[in-house]
PDB file of N, CA and C in Angstrom:
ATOM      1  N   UNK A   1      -6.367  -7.096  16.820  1.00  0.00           N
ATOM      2  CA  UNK A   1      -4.988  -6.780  17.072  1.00  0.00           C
ATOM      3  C   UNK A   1      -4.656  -5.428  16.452  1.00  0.00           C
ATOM      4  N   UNK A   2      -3.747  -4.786  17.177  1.00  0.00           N
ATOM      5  CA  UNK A   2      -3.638  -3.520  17.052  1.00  0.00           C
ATOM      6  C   UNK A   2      -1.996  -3.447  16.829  1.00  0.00           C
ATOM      7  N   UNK A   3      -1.339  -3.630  16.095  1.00  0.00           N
ATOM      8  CA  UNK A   3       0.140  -4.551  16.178  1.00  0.00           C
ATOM      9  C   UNK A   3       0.690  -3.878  14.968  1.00  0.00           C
ATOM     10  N   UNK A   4       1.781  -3.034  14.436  1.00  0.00           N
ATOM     11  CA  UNK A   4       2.434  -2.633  13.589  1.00  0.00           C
ATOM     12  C   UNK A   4       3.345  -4.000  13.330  1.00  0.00           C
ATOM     13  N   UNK A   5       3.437  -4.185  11.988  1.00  0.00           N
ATOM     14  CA  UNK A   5       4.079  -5.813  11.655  1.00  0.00           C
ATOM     15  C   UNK A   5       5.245  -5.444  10.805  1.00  0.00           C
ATOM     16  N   UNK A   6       5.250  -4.701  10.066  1.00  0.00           N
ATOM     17  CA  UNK A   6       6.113  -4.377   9.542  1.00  0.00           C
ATOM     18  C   UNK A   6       6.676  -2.569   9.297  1.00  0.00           C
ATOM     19  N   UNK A   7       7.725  -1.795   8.858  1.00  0.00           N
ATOM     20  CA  UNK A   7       7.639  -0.444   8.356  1.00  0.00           C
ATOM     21  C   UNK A   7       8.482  -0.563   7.323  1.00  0.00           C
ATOM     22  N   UNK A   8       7.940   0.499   6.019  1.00  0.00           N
ATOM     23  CA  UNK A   8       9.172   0.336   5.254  1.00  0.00           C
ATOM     24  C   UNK A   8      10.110   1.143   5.331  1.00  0.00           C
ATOM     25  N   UNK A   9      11.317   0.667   4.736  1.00  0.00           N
ATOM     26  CA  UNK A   9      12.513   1.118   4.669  1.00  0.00           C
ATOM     27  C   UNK A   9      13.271   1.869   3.467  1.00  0.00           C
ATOM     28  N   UNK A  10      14.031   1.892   3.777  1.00  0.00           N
ATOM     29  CA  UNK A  10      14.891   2.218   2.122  1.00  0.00           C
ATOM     30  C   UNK A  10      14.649   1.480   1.086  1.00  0.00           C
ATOM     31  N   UNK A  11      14.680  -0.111   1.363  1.00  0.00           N
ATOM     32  CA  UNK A  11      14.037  -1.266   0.128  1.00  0.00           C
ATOM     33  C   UNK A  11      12.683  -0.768  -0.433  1.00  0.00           C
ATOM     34  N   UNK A  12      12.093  -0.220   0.107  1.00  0.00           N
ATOM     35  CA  UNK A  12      10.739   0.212  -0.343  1.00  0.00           C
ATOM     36  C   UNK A  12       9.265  -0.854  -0.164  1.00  0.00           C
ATOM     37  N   UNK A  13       8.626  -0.505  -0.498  1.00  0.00           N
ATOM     38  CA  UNK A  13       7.145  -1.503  -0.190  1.00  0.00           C
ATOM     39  C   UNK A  13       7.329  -2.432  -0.322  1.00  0.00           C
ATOM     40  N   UNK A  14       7.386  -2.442  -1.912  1.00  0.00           N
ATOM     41  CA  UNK A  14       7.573  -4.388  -1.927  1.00  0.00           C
ATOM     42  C   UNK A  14       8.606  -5.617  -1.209  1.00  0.00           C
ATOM     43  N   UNK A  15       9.651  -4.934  -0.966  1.00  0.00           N
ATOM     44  CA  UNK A  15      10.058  -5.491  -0.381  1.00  0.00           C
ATOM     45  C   UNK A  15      10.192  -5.728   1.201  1.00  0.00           C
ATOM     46  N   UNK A  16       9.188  -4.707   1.847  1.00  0.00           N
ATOM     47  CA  UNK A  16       8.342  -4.796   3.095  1.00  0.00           C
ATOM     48  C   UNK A  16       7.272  -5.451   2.724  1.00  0.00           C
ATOM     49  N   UNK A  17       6.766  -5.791   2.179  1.00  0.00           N
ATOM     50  CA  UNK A  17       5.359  -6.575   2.191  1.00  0.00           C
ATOM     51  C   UNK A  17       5.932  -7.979   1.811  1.00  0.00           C
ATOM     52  N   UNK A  18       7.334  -8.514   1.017  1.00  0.00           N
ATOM     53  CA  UNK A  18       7.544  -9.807   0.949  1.00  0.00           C
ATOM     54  C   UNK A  18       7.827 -10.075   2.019  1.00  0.00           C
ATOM     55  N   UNK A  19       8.271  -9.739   3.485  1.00  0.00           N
ATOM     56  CA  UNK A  19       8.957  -9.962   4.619  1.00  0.00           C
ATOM     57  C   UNK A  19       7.830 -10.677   5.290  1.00  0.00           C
ATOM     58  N   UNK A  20       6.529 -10.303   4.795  1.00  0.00           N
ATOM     59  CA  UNK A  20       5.361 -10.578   5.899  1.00  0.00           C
ATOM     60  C   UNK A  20       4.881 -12.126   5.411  1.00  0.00           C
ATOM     61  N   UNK A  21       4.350 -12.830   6.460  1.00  0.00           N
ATOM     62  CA  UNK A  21       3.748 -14.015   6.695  1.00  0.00           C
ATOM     63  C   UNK A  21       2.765 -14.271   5.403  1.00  0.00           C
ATOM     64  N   UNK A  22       2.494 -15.114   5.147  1.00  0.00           N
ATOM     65  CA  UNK A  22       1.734 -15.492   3.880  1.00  0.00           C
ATOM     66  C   UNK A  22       0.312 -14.909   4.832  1.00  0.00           C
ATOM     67  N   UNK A  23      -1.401 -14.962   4.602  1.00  0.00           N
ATOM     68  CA  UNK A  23      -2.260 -14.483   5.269  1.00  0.00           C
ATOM     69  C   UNK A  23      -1.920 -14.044   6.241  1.00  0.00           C
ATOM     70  N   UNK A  24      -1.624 -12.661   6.125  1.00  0.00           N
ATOM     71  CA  UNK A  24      -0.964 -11.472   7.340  1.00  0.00           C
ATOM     72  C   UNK A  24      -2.402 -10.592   7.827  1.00  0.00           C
ATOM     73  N   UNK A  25      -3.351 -10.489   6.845  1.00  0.00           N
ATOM     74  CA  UNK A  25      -4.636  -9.763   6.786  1.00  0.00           C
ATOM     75  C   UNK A  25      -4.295  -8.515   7.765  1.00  0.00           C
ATOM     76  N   UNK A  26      -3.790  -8.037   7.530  1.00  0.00           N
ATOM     77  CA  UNK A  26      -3.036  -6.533   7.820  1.00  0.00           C
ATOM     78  C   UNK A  26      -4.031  -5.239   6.732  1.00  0.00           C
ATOM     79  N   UNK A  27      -3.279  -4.233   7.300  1.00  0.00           N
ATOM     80  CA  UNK A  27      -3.727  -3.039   5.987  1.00  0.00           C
ATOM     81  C   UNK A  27      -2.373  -2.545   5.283  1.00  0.00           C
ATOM     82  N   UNK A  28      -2.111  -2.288   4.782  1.00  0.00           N
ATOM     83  CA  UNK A  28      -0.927  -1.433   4.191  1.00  0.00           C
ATOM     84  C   UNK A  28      -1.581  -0.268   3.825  1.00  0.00           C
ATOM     85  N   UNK A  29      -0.635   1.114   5.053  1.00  0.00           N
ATOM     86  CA  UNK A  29      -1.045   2.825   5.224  1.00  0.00           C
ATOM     87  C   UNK A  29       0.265   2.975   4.371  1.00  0.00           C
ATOM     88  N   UNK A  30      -0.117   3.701   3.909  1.00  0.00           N
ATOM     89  CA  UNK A  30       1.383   4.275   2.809  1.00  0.00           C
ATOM     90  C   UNK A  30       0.780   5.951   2.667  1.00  0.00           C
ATOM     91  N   UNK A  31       1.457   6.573   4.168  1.00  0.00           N
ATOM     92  CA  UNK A  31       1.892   7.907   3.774  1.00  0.00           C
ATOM     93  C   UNK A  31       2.463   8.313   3.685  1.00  0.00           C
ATOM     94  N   UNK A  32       2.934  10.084   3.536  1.00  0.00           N
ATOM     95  CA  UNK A  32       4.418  10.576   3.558  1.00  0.00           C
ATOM     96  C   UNK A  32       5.034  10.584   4.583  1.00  0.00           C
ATOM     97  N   UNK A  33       6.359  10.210   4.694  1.00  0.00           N
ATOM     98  CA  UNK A  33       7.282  10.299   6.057  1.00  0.00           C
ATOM     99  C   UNK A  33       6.867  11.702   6.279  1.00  0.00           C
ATOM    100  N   UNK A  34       7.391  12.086   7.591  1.00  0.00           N
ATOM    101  CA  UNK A  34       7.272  13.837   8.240  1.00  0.00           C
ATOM    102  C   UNK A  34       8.419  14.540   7.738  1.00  0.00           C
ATOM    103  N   UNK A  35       9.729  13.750   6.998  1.00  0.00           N
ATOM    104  CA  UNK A  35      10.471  14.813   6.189  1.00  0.00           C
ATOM    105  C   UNK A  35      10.567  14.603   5.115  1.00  0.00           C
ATOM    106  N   UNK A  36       9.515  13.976   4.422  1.00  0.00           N
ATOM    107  CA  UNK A  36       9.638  13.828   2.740  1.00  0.00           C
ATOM    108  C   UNK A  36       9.424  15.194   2.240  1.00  0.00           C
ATOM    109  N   UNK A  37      10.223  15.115   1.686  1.00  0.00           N
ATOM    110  CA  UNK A  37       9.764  16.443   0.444  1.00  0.00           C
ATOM    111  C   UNK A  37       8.939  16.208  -0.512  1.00  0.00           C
ATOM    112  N   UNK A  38       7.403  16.720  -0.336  1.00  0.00           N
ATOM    113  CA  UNK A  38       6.750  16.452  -1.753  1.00  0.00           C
ATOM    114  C   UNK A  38       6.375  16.714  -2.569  1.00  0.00           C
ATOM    115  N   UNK A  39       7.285  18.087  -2.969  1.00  0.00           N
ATOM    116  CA  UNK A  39       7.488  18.225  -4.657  1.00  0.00           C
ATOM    117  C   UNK A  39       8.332  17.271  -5.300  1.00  0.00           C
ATOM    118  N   UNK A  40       9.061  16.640  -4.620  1.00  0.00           N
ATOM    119  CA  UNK A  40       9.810  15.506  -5.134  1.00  0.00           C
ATOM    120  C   UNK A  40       9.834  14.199  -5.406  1.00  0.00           C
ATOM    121  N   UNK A  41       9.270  13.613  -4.188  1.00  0.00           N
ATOM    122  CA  UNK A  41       9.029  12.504  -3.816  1.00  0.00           C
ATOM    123  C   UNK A  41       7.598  12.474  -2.839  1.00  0.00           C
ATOM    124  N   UNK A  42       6.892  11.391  -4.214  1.00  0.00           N
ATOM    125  CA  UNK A  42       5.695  10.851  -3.267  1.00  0.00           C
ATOM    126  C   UNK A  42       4.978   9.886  -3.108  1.00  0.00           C
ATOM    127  N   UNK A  43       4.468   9.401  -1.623  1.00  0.00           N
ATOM    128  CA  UNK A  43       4.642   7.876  -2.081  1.00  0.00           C
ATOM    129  C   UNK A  43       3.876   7.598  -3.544  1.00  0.00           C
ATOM    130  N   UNK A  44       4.033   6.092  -3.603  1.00  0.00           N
ATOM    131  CA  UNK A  44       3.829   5.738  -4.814  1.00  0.00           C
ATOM    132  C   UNK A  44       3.112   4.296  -4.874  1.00  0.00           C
ATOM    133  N   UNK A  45       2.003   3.928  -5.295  1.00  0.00           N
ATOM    134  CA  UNK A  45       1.159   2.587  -5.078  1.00  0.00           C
ATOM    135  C   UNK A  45       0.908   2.332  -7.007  1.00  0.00           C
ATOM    136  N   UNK A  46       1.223   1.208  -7.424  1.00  0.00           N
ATOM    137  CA  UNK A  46      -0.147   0.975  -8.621  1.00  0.00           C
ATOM    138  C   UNK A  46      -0.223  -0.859  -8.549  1.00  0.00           C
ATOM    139  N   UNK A  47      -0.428  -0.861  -9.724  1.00  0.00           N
ATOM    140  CA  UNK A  47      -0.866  -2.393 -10.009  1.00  0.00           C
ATOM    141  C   UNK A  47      -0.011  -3.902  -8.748  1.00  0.00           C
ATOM    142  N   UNK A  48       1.066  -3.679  -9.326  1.00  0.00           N
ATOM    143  CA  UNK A  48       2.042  -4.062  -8.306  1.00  0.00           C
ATOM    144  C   UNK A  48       1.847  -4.610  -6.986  1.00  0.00           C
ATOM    145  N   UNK A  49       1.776  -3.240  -6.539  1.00  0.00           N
ATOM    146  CA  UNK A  49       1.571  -3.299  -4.897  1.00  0.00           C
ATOM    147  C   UNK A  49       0.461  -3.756  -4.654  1.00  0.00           C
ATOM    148  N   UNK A  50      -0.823  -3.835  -5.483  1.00  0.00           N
ATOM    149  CA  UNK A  50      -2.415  -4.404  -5.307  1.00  0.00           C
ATOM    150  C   UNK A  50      -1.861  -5.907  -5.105  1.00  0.00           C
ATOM    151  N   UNK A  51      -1.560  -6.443  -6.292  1.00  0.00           N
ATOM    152  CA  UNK A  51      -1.245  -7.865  -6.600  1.00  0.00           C
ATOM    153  C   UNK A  51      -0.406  -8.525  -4.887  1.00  0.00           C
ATOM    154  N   UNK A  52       0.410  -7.055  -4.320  1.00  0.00           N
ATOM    155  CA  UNK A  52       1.198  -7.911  -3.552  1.00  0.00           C
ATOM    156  C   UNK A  52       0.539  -8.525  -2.503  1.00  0.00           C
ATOM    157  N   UNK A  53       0.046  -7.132  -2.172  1.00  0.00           N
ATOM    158  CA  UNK A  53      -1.088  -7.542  -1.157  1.00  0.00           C
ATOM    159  C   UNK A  53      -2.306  -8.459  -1.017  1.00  0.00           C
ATOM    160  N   UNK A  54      -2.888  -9.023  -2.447  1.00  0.00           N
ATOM    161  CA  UNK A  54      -3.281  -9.670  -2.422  1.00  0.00           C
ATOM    162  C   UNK A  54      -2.777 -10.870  -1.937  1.00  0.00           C
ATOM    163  N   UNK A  55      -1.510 -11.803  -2.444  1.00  0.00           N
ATOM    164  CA  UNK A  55      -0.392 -12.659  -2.226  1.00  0.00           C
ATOM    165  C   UNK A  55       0.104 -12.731  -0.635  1.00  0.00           C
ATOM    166  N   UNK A  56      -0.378 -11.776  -0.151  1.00  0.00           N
ATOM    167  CA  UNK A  56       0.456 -11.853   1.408  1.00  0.00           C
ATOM    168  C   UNK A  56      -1.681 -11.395   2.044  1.00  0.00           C
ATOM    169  N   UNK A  57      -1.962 -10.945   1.612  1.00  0.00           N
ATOM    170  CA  UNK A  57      -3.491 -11.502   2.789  1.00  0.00           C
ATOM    171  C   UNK A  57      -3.458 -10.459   3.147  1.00  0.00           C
ATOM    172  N   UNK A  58      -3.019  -9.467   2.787  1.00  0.00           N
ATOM    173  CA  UNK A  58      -3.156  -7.772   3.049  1.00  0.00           C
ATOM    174  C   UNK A  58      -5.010  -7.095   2.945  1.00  0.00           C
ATOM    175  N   UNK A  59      -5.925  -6.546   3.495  1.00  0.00           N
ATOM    176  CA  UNK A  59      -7.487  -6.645   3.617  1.00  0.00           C
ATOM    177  C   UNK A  59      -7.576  -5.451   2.675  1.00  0.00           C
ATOM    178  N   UNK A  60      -6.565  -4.505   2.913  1.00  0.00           N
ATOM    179  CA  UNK A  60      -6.707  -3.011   2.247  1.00  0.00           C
ATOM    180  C   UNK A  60      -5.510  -1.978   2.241  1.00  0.00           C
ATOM    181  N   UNK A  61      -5.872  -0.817   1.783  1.00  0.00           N
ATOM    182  CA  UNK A  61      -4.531  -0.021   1.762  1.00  0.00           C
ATOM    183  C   UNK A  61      -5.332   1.244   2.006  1.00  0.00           C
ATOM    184  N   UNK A  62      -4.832   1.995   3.197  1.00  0.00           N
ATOM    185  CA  UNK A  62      -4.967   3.370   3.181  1.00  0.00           C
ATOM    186  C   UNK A  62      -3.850   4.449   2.307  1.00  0.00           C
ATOM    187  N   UNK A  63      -4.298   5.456   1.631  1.00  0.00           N
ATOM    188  CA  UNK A  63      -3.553   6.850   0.827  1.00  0.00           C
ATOM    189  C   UNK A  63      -3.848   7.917   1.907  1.00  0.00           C
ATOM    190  N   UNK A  64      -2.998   9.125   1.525  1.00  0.00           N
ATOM    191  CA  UNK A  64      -3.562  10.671   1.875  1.00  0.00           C
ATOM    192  C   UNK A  64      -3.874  11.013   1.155  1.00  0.00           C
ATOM    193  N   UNK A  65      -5.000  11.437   0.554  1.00  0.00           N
ATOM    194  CA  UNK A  65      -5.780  12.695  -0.384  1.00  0.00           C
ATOM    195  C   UNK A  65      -4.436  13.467  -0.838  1.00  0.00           C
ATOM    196  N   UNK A  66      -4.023  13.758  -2.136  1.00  0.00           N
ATOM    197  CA  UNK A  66      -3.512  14.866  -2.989  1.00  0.00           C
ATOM    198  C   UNK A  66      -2.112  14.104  -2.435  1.00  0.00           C
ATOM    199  N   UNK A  67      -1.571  13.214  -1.425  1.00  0.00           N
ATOM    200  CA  UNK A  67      -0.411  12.974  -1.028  1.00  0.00           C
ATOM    201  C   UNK A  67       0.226  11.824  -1.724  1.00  0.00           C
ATOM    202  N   UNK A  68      -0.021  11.294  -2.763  1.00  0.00           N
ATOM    203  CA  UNK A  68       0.338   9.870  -3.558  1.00  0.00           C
ATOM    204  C   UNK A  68       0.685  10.151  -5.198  1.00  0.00           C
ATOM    205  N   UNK A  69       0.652   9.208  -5.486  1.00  0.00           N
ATOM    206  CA  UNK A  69       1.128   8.721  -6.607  1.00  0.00           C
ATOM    207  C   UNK A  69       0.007   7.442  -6.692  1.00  0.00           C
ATOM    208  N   UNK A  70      -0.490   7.365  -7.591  1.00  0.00           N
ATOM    209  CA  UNK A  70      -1.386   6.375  -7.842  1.00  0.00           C
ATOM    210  C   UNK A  70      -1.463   5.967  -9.064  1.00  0.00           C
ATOM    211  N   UNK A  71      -0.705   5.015  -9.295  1.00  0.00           N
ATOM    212  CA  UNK A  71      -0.271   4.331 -11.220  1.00  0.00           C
ATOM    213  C   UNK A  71      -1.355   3.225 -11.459  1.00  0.00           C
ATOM    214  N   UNK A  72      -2.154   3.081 -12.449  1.00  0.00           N
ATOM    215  CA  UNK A  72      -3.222   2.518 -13.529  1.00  0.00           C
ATOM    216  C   UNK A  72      -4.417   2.451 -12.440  1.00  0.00           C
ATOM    217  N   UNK A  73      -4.702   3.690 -11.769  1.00  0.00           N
ATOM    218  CA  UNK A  73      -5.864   3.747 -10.959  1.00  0.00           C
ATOM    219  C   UNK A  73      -6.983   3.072 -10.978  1.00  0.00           C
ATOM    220  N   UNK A  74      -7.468   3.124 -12.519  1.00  0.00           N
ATOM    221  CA  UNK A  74      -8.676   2.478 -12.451  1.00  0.00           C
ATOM    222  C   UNK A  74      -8.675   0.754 -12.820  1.00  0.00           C
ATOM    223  N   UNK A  75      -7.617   0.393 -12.998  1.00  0.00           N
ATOM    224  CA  UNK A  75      -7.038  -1.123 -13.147  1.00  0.00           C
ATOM    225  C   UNK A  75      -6.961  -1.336 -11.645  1.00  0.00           C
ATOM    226  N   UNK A  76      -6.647  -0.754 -10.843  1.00  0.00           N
ATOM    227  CA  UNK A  76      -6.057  -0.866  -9.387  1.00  0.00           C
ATOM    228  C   UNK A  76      -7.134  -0.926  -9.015  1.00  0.00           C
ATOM    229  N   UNK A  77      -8.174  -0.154  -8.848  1.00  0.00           N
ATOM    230  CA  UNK A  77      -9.598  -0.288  -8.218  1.00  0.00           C
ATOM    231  C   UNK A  77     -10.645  -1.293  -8.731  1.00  0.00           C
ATOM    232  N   UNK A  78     -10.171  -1.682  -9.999  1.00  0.00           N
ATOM    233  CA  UNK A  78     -11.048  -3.208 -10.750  1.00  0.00           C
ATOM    234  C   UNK A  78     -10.010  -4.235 -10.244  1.00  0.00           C
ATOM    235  N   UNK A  79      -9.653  -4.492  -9.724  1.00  0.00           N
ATOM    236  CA  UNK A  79      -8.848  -5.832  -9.070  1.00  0.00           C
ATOM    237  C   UNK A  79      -9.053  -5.641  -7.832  1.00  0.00           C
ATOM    238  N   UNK A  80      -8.629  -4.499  -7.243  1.00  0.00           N
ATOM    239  CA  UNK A  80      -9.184  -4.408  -5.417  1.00  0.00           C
ATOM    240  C   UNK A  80     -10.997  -5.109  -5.389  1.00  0.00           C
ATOM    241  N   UNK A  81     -11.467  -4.608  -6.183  1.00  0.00           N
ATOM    242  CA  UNK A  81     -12.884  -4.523  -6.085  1.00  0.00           C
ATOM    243  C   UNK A  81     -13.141  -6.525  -6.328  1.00  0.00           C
ATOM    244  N   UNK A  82     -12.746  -6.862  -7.238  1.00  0.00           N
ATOM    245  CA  UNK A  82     -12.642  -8.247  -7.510  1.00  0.00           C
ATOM    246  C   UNK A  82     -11.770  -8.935  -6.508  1.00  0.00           C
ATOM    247  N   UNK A  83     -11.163  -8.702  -5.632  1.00  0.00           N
ATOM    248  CA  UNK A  83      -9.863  -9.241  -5.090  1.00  0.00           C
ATOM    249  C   UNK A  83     -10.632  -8.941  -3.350  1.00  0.00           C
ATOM    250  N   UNK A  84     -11.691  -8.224  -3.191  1.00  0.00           N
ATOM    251  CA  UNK A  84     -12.409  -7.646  -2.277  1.00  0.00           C
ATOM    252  C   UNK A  84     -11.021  -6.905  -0.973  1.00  0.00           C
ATOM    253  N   UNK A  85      -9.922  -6.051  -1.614  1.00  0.00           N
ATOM    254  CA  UNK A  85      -9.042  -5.294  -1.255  1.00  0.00           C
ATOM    255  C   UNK A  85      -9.660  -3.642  -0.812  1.00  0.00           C
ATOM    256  N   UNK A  86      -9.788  -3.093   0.206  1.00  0.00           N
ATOM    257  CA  UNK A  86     -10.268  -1.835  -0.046  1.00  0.00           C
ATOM    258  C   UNK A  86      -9.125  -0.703  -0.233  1.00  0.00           C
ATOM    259  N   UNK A  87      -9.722   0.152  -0.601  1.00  0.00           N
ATOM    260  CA  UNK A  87      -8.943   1.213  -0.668  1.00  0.00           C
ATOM    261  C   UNK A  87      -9.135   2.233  -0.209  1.00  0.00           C
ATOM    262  N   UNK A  88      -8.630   2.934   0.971  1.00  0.00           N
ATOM    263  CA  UNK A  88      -9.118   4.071   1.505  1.00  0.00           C
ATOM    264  C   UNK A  88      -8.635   5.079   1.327  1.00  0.00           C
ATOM    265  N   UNK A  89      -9.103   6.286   1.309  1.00  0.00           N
ATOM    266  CA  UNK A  89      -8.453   7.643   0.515  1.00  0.00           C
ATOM    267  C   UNK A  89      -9.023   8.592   2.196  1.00  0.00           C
ATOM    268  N   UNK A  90      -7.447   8.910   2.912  1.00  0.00           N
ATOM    269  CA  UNK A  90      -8.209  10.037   3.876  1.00  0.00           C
ATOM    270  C   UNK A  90      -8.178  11.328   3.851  1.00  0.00           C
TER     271      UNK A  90
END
């Protein structure tokens, strides 16, 4: 399936990813909108958002290279890795 299930909004991630079906086995892409400003604002993933996705059946999460925010990285990648979550960096 090739199916956009959810987008986020102003609420932000987490509260787009509670909206979704318990085993959704989806990916969560978290890039910049086309008018974010990003010296200012950028997205933003850490511990959190791993855990959520785990909880909702999420398989992985795509980033943009140099385009994120990435909080307790290497905690985030020892739970993906245990949690068998991937993480893709494009």
């Amino acid at each position: 399936m090739n199916n956009i299930v959810a987008t986020e909004g102003r609420q932000g991630t987490k509260k787009m990813i509670s909206k979704l079906k318990k085993k959704t086995e989806g990916i969560l892409i978290k890039l910049p909108k086309s008018k974010q400003d990003l010296r200012l604002d950028l997205p933003t993933i850490g511990f959190n958002t791993l855990k959520d996705c785990k909880k909702f059946g999420l398989k992985g999460i795509v980033l943009k290279s140099m385009h994120n925010i990435f909080l307790d990285k290497y905690k985030c990648i020892s739970f993906a890795n245990k949690n068998k979550i991937f993480i893709k960096v494009l």
